[in-house]
C-alpha atoms as a PDB file:
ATOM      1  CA  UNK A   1     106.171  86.406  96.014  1.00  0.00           C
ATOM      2  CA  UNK A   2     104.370  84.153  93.461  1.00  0.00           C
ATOM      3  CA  UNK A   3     100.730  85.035  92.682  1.00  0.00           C
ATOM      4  CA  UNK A   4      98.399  81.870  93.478  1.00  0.00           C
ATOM      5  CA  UNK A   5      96.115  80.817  90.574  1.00  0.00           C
ATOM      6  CA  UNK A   6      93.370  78.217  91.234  1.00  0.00           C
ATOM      7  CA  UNK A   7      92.447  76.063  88.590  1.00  0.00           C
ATOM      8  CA  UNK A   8      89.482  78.062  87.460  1.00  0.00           C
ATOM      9  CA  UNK A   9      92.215  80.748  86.432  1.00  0.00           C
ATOM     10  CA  UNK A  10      94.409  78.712  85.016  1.00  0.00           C
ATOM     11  CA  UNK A  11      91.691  77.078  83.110  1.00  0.00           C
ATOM     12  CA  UNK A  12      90.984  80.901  81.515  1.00  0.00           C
ATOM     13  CA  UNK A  13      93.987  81.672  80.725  1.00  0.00           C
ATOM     14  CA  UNK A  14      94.854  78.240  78.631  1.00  0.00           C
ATOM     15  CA  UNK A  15      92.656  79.780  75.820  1.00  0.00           C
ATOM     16  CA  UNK A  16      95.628  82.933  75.925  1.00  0.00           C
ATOM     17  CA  UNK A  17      98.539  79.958  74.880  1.00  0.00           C
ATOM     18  CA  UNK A  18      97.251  79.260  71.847  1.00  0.00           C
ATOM     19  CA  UNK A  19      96.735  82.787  69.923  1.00  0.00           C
ATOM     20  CA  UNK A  20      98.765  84.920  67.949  1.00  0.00           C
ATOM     21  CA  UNK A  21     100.837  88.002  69.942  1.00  0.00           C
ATOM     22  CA  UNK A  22      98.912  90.449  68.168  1.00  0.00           C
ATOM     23  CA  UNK A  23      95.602  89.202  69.389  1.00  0.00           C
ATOM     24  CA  UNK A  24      97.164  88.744  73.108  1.00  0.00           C
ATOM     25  CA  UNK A  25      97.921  92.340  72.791  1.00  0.00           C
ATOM     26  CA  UNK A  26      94.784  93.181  72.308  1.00  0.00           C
ATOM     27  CA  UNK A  27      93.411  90.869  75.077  1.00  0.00           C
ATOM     28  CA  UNK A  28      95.810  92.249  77.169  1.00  0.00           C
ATOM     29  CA  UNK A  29      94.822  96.306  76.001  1.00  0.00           C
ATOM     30  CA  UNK A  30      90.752  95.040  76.601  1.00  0.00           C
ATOM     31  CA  UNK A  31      91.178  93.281  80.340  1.00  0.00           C
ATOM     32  CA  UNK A  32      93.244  96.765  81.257  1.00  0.00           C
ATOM     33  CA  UNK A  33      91.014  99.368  79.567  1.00  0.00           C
ATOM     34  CA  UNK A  34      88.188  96.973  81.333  1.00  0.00           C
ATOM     35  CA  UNK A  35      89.803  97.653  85.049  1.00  0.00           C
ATOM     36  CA  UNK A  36      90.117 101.344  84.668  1.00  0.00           C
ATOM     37  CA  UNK A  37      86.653 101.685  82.404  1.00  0.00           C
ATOM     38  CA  UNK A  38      84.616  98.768  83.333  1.00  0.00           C
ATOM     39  CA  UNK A  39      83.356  96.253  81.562  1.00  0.00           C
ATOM     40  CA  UNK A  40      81.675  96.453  78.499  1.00  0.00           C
ATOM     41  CA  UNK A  41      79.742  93.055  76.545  1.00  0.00           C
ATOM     42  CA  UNK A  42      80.348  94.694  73.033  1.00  0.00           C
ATOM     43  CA  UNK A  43      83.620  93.876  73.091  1.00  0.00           C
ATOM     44  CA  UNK A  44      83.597  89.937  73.880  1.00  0.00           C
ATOM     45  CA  UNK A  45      81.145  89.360  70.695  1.00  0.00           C
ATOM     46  CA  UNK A  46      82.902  91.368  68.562  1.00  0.00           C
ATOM     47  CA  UNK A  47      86.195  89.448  69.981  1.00  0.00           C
ATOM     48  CA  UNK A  48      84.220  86.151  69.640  1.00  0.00           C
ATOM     49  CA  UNK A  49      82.917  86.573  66.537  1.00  0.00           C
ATOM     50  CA  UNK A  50      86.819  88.078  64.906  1.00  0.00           C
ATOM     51  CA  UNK A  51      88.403  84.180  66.684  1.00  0.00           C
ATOM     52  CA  UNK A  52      84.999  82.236  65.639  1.00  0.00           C
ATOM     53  CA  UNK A  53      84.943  81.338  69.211  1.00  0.00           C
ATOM     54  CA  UNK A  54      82.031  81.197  72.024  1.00  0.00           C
ATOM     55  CA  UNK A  55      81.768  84.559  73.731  1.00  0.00           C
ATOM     56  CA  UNK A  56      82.468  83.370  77.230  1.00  0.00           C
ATOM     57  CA  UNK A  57      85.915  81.330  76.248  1.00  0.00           C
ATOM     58  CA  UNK A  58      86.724  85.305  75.007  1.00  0.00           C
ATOM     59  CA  UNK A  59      85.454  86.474  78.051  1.00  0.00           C
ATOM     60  CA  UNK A  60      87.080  84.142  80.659  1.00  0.00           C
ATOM     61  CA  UNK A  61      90.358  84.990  78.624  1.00  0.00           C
ATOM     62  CA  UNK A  62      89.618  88.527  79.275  1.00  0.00           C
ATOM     63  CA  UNK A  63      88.890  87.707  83.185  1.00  0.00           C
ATOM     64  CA  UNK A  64      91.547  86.087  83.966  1.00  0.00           C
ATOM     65  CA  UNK A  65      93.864  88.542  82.277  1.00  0.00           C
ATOM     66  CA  UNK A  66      92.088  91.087  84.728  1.00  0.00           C
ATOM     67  CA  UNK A  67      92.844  88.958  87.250  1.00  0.00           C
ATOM     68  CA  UNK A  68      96.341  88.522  87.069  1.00  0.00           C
ATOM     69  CA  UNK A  69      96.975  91.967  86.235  1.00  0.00           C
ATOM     70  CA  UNK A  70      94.809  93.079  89.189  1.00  0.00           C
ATOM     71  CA  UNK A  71      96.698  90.784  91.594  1.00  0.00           C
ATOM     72  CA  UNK A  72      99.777  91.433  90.709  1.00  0.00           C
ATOM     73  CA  UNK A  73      99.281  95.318  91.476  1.00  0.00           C
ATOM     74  CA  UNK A  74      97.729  94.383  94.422  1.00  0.00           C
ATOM     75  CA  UNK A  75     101.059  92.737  95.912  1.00  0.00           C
ATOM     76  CA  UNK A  76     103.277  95.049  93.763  1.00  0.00           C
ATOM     77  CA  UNK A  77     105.011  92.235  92.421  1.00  0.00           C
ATOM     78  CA  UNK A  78     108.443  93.030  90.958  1.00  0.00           C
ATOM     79  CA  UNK A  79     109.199  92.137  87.068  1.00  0.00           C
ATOM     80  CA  UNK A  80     110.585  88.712  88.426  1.00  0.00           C
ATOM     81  CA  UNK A  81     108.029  87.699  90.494  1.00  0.00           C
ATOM     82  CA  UNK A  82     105.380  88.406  87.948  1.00  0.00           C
ATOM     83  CA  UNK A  83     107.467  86.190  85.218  1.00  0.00           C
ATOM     84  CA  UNK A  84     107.767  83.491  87.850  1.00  0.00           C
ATOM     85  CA  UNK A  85     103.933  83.248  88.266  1.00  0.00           C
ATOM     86  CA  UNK A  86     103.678  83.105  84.254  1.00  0.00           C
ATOM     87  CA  UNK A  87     105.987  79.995  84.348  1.00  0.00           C
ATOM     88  CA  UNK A  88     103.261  78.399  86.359  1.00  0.00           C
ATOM     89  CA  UNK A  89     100.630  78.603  83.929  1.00  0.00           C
ATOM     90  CA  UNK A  90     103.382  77.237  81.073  1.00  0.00           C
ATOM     91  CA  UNK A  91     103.051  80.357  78.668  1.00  0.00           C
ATOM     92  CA  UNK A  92     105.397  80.438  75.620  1.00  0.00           C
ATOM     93  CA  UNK A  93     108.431  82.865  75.932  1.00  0.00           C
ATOM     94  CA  UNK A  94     106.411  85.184  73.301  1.00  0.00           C
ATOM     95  CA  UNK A  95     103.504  85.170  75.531  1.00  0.00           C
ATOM     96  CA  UNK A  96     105.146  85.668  78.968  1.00  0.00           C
ATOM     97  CA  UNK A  97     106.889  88.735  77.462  1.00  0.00           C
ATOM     98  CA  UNK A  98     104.029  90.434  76.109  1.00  0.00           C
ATOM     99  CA  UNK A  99     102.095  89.697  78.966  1.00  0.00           C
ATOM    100  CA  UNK A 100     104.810  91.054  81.364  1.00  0.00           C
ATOM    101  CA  UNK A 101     105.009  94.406  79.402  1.00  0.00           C
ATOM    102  CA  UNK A 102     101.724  95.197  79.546  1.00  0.00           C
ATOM    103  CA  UNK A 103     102.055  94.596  83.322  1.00  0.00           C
ATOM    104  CA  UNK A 104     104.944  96.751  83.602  1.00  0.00           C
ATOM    105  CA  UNK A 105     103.546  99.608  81.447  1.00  0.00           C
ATOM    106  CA  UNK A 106     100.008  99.931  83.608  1.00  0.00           C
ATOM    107  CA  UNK A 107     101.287  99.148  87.038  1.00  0.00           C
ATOM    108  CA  UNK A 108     100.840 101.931  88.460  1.00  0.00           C
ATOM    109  CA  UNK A 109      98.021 103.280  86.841  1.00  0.00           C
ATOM    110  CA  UNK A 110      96.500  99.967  87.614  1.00  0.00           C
ATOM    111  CA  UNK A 111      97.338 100.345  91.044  1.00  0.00           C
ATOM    112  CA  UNK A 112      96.067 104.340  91.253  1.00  0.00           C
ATOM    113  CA  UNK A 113      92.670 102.414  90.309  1.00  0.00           C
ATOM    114  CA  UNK A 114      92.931  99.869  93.202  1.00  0.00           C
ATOM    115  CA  UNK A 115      93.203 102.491  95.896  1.00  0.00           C
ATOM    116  CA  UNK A 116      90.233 104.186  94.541  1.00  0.00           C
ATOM    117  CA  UNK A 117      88.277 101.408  94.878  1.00  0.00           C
ATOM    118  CA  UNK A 118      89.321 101.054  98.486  1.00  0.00           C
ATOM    119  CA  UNK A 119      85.885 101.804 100.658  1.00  0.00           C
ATOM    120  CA  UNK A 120      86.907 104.335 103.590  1.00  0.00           C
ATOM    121  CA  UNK A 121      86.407 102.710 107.032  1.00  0.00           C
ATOM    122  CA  UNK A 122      85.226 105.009 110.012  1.00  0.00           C
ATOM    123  CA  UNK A 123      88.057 105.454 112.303  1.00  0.00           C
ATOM    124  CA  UNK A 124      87.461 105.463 115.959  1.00  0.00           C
ATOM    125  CA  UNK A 125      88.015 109.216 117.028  1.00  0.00           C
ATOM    126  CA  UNK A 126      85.987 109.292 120.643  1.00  0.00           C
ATOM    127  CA  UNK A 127      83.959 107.646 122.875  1.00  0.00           C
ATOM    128  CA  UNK A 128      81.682 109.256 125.590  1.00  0.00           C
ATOM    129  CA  UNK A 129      79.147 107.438 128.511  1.00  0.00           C
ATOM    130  CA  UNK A 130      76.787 108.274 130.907  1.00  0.00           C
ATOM    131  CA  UNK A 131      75.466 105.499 132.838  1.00  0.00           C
ATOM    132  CA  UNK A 132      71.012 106.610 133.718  1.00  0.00           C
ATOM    133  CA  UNK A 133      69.262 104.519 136.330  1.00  0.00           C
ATOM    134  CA  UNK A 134      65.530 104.857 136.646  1.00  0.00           C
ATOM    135  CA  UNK A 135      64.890 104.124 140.008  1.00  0.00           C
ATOM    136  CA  UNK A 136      61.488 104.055 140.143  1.00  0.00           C
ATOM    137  CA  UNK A 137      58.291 104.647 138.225  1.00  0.00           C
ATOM    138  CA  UNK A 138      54.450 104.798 139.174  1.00  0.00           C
ATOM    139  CA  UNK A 139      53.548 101.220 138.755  1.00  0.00           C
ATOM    140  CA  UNK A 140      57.187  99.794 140.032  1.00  0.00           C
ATOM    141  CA  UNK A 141      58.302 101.545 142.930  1.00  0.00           C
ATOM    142  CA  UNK A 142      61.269  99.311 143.692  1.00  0.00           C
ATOM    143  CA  UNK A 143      62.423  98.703 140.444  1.00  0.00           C
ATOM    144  CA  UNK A 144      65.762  99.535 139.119  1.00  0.00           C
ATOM    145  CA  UNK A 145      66.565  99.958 135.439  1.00  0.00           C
ATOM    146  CA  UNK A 146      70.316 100.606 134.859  1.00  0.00           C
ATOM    147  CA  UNK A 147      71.150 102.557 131.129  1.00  0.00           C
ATOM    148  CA  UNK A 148      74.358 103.249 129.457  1.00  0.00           C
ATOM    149  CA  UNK A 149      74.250 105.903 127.062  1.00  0.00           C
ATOM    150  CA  UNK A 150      77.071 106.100 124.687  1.00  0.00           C
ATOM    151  CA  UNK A 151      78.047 108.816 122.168  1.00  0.00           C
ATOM    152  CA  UNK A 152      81.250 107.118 119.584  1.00  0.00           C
ATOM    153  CA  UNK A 153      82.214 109.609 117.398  1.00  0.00           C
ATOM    154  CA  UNK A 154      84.114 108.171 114.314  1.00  0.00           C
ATOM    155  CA  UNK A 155      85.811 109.805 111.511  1.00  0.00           C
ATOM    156  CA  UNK A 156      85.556 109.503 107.825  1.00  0.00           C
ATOM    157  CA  UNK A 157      87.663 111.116 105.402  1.00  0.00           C
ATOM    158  CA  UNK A 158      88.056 114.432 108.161  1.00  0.00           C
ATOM    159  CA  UNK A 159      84.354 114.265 108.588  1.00  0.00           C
ATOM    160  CA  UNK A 160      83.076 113.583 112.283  1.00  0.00           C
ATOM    161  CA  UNK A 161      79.933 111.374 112.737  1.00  0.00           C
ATOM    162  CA  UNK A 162      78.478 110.898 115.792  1.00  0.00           C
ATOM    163  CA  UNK A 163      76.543 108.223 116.655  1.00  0.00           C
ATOM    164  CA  UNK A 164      74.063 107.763 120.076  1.00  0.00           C
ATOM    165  CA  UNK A 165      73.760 104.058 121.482  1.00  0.00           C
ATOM    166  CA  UNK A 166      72.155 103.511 124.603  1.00  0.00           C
ATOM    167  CA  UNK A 167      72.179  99.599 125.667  1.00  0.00           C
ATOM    168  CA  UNK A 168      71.460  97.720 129.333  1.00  0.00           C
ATOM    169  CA  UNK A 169      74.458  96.725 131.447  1.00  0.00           C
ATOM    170  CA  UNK A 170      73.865  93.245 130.429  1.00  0.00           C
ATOM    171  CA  UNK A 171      74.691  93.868 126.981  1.00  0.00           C
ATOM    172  CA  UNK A 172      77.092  95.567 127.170  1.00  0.00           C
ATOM    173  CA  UNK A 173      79.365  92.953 129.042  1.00  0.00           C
ATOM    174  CA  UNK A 174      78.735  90.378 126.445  1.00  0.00           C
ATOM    175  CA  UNK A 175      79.599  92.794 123.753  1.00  0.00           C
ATOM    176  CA  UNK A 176      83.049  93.661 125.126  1.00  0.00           C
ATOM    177  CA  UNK A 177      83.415  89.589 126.240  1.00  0.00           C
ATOM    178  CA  UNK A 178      82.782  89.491 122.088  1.00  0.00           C
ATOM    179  CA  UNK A 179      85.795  92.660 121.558  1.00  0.00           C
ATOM    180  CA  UNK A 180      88.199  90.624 123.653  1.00  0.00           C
ATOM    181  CA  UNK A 181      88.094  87.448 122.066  1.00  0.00           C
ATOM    182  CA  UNK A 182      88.694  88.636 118.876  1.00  0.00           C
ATOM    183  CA  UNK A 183      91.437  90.651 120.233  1.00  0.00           C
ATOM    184  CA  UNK A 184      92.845  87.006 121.213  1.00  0.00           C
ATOM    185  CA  UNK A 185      92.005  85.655 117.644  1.00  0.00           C
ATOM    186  CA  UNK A 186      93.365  88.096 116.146  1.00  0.00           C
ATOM    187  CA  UNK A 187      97.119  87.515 118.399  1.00  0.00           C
ATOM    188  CA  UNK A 188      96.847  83.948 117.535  1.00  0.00           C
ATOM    189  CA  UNK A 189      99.038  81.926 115.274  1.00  0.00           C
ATOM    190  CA  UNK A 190      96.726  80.872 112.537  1.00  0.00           C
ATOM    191  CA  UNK A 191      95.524  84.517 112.569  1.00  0.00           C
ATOM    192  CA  UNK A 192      98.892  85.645 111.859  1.00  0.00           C
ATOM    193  CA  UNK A 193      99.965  82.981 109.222  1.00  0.00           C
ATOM    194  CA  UNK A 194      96.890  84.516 107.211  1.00  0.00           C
ATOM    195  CA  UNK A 195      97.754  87.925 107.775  1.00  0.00           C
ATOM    196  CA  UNK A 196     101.251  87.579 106.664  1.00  0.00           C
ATOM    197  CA  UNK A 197      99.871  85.464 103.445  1.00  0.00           C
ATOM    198  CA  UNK A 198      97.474  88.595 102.463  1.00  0.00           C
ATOM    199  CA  UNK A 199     100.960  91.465 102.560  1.00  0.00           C
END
């Protein structure tokens, strides 16, 4: 699987054909100390200023070394695929192969960072309903007012969270009418062309 770069990234990484290894090193050290760290501005003017080059050509460099690196864990992609997606962007042999090595040396750290950054979804654990019908008050005494009171618990990291909702009949039709079709969307063909794209 080949990594797909837009022209915007292929545009940043152009400035990376045309330096020495040493300095790609470097670039390639700063983007990966910059995924696991974060960012830091110091380090594109003192770049800049070292090449006597504008800060953000240094800094798009940097970015799209960040993001090649950062898809690339992502997918997992093998020591192949990850050369094949260098050919695309017409690196010299020299630069492919220091490129790759950083790659290969902080893959898995890289990816260790990745599922940290993963937010934690609730997970559906239970669902309890009571359905409350006021059948009459002082003012209306033929009225009726149907209720559906509904406790979803969820769970989040082993935590339980409850949560109350309490919502009219009405409502709560078109909200599952809503739950269904995207159940169908999410069965359909274009829906699974995408999904099969994204593993």
């Amino acid at each position: 699987m080949l990594i797909f770069l837009n022209e915007d990234n292929k545009n940043h990484l152009l400035f990376l054909k045309d330096i020495e290894t040493e300095v790609l090193a470097e670039f390639c050290r700063i983007s990966i100390a910059f995924l696991i760290e974060g960012p830091n501005s110091k380090i594109y003017h003192n770049a800049a200023q070292k090449l006597e080059t504008d800060v953000s050509i240094v800094q798009h460099g940097v970015e799209g070394l960040m993001h090649l690196f950062t898809e690339g864990a992502k997918h997992a992609l093998s020591e192949q695929d990850f050369s094949e997606t260098l050919l695309t962007v017409d690196f010299s042999e020299p630069t492919q192969r220091e490129i790759l090595g950083h790659y290969l040396k902080n893959v898995t750290e890289l990816r260790s960072v990745l599922t940290r950054m993963v937010t934690d979804v609730p997970q559906y654990k239970s669902l309890e309903w009571r359905c409350d019908v006021q059948v009459a008050s002082r003012s209306l005494r033929h009225q009726i007012i149907p209720l559906v009171t509904l406790k979803l618990v969820t769970e989040v990291n082993g935590q339980e969270k409850p949560l109350l909702l309490q919502t009219d009949p009405t409502n709560l039709v078109h909200l599952t009418d809503v739950l269904h079709q995207a159940l169908r969307d999410v069965k359909s063909q274009h829906c699974r062309r995408i999904q099969r794209q994204i593993k």
